[in-house]
Protein backbone atom coordinates (compact mmCIF):
# COMPACT_ATOMS: atom_id res chain seq x y z
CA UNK A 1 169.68 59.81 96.71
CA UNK A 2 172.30 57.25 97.71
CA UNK A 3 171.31 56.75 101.08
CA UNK A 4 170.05 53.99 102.59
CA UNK A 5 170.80 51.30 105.57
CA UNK A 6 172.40 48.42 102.27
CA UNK A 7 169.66 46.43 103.79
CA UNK A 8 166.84 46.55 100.98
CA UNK A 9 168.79 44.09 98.50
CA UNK A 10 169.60 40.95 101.57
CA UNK A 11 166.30 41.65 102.41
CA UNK A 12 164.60 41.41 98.66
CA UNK A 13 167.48 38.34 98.27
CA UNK A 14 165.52 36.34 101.49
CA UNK A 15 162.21 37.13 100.77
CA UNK A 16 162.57 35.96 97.10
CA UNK A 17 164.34 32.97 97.81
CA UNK A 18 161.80 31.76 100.10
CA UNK A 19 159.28 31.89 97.61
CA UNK A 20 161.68 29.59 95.13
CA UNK A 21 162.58 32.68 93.38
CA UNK A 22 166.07 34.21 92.47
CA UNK A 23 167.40 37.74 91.87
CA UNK A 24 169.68 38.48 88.87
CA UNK A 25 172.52 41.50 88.81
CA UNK A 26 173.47 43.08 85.61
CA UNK A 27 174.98 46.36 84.64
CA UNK A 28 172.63 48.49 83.51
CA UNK A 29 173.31 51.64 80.86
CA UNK A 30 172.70 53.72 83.84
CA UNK A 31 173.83 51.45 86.99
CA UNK A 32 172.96 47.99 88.16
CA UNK A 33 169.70 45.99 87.24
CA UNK A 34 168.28 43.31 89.47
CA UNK A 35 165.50 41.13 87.50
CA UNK A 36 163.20 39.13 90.33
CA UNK A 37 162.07 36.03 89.02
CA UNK A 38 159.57 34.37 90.51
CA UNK A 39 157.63 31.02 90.39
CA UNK A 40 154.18 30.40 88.57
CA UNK A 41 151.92 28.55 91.04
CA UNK A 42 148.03 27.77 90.75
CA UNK A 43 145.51 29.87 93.27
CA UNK A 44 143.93 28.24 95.59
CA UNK A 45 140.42 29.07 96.57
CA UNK A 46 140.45 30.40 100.09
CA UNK A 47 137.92 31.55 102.04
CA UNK A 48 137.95 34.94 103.39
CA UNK A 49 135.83 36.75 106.08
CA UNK A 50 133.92 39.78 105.06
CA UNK A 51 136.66 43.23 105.97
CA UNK A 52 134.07 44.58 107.91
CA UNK A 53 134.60 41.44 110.25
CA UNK A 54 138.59 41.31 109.76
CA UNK A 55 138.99 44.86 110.40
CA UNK A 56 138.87 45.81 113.63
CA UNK A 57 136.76 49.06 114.70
């Protein structure tokens, strides 16, 4: 535990803000929080081919 490349939160940080999101720190009871917050958007109907026919064989 406690061992890692320190890449996971720049990564989370970029993928979040490309979606419009943000990340929030805190200090937690037990060590730091991070709250993702994310955008509400509407669905969009999209159609999709059957898996059989995206999955390769």
């Amino acid at each position: 535990m406690g061992q890692g490349t320190g890449l996971g939160l720049a990564l989370s940080y970029g993928l979040v803000r490309d979606m419009g999101g943000k990340i929030v720190a805190a200090n937690g009871r037990h060590g730091a929080v991070f709250s993702v917050y994310l955008p509400l958007v509407e669905a969009k109907s999209v159609p999709m081919a059957p898996l059989s026919a995206a999955a390769p064989a």
